[in-house]
Protein backbone atom coordinates (compact mmCIF):
# COMPACT_ATOMS: atom_id res chain seq x y z
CA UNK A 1 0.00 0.00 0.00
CA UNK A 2 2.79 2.44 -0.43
CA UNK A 3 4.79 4.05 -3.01
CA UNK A 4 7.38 2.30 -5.40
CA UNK A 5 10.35 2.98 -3.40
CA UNK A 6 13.68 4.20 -5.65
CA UNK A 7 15.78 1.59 -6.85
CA UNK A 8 18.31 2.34 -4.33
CA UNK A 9 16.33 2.18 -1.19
CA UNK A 10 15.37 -1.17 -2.60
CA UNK A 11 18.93 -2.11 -2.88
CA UNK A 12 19.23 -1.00 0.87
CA UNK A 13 16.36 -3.23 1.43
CA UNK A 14 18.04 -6.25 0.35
CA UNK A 15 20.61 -5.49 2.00
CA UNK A 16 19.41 -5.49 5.35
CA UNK A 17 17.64 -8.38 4.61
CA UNK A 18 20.57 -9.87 3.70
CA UNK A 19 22.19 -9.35 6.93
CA UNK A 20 19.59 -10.44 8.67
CA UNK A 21 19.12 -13.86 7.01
CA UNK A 22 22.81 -14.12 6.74
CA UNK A 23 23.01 -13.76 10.36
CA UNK A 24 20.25 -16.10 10.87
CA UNK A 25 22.16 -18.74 9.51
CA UNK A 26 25.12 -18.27 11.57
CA UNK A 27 23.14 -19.13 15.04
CA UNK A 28 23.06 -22.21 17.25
CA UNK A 29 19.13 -22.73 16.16
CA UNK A 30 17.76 -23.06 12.97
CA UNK A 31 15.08 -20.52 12.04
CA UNK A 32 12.41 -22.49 10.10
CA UNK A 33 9.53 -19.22 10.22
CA UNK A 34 9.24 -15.45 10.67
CA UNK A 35 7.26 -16.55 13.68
CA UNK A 36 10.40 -18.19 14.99
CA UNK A 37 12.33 -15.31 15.43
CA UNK A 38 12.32 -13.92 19.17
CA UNK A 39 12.06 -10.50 20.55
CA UNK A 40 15.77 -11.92 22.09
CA UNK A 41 16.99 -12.88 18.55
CA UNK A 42 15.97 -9.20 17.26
CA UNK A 43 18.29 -7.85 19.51
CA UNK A 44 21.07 -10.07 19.10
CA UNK A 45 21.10 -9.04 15.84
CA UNK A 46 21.11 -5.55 15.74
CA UNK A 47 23.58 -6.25 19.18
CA UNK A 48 25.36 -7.39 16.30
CA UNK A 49 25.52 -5.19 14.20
CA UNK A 50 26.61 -2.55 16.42
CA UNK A 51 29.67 -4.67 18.40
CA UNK A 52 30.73 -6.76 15.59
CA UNK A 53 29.83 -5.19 12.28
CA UNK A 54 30.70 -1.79 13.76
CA UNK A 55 27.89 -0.15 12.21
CA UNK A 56 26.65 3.33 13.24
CA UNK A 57 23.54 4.45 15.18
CA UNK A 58 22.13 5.94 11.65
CA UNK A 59 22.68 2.38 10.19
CA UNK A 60 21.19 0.68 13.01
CA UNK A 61 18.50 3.09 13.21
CA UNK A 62 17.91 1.94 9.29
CA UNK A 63 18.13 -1.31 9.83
CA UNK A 64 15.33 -1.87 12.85
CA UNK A 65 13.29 0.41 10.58
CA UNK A 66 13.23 -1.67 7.65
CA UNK A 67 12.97 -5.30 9.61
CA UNK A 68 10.00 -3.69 11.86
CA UNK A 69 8.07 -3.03 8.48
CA UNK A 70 9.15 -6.14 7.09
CA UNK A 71 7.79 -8.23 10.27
CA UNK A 72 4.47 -5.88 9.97
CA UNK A 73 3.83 -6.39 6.62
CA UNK A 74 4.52 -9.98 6.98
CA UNK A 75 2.75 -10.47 10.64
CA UNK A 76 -0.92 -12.22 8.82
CA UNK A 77 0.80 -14.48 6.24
CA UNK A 78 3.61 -15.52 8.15
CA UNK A 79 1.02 -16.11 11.45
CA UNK A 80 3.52 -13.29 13.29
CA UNK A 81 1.59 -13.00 16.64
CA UNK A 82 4.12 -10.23 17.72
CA UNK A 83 6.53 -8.14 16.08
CA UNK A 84 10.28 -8.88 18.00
CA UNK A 85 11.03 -5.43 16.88
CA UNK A 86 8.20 -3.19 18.13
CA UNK A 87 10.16 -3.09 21.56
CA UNK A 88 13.24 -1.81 20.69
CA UNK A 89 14.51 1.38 20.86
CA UNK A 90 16.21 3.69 18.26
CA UNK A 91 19.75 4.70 18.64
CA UNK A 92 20.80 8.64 19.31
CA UNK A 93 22.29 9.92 16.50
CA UNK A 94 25.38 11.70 16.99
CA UNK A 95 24.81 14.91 14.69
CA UNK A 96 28.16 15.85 13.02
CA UNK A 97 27.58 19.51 12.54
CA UNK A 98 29.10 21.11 9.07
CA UNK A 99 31.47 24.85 9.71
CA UNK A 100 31.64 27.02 6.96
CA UNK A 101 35.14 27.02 5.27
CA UNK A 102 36.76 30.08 5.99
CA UNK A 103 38.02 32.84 3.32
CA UNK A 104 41.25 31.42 3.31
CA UNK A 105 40.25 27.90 3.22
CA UNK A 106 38.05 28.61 -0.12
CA UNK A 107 41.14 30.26 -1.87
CA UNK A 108 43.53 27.29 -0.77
CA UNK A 109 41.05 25.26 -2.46
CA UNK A 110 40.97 27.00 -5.52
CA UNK A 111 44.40 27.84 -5.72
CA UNK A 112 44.98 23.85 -5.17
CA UNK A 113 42.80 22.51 -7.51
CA UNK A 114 43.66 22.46 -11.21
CA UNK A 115 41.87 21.88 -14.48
CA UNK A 116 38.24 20.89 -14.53
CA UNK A 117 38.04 20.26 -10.96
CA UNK A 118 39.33 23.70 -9.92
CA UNK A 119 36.09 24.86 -12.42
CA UNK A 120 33.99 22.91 -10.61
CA UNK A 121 34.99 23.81 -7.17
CA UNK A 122 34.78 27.69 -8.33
CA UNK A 123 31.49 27.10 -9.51
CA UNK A 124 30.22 25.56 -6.14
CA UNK A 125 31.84 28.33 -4.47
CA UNK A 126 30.98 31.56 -6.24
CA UNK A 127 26.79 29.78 -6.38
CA UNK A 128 26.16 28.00 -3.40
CA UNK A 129 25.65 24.82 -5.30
CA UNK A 130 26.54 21.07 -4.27
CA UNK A 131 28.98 19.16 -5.54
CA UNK A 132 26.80 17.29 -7.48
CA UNK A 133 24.42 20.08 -8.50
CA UNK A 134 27.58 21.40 -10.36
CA UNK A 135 28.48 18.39 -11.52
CA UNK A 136 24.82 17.99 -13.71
CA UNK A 137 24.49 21.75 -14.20
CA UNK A 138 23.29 22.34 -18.12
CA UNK A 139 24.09 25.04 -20.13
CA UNK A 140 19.88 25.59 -20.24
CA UNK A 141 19.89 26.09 -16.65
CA UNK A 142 22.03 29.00 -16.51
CA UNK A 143 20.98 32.96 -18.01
CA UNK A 144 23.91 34.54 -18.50
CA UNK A 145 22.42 37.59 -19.51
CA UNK A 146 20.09 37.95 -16.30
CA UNK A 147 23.12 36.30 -14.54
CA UNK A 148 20.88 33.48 -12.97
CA UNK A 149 20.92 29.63 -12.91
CA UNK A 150 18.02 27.96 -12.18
CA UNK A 151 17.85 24.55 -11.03
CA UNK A 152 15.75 21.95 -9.19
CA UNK A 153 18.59 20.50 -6.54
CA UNK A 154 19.29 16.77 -6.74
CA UNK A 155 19.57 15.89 -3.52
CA UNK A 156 15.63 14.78 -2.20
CA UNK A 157 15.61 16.17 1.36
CA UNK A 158 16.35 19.45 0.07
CA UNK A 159 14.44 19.37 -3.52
CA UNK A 160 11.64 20.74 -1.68
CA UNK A 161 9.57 20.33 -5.67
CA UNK A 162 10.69 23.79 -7.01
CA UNK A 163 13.93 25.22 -8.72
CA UNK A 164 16.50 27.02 -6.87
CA UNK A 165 17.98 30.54 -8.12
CA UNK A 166 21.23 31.25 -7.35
CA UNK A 167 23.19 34.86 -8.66
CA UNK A 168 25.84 34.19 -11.00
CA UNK A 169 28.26 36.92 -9.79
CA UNK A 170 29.74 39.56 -11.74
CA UNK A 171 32.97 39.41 -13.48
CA UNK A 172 35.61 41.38 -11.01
């Protein structure tokens, strides 16, 4: 009942899942159903994942997400009387915050870079722009006479459904 998820959240999907069955098969006791798996065995795994697979809190976070869904979506045809993940709790993310680059840092980078790349990076720079934003920028996206580009951002949390303007600034 919900959307067609993008290709790669479905390869993140199968991933987990992946884990989780591979892990399965690793254990003492064989798993023969869904209903099998204990509210103990949930959190052995994702124990796991954390201690020996060294995975963040974001990743584990990801990871009880998807298998809760999975075990709800599954509960009626696999007779599921209770979900082993309901009970368990989400990790605290520890928020890396981002600085600005300083004045000086910006003209190391430009005066470091070379070629295309150095193009690139001025072009981020001087707009605003991501990386990757600069990296697909078309020559119809950008005015040079009203010294504008305008551009719907690639990156989904901050598409936000309508185009970005950023100045183009004027030759010193």
């Amino acid at each position: 009942n919900r959307h067609r998820p993008a290709e790669v959240t479905m390869q993140n999907y199968h991933s987990h899942w992946g884990a989780f069955t591979a892990w399965m098969a690793k254990q003492d006791r064989k798993f023969v159903y869904l209903r099998d798996v204990t509210e103990d065995d949930a959190g052995k795994f994702l124990n796991d994942c954390i201690t020996v697979e060294n995975l963040s809190n974001n990743t584990f976070n990801k990871y009880l997400q998807f298998l809760r869904y999975m075990f709800k979506v599954l509960a009626k045809p696999a007779k599921i009387t209770s979900n082993p993940f309901d009970n368990i709790e989400r990790r605290a993310l520890n928020q890396h915050s981002h600085r600005e680059l300083t004045i000086e840092e910006l003209t190391k980078v430009i005066n470091t870079a070379t070629g295309d790349l150095r193009l690139l990076f001025m072009v981020g720079i001087f707009t605003g722009l991501r990386l990757g934003d600069c990296v697909t920028l078309k020559w119809s996206e950008i005015d040079l006479v009203e010294r504008i580009i305008k551009r719907i951002p690639r990156k989904p949390a901050t598409r936000s459904r309508q185009t970005v303007q950023t100045g183009i600034p004027a030759p010193p």
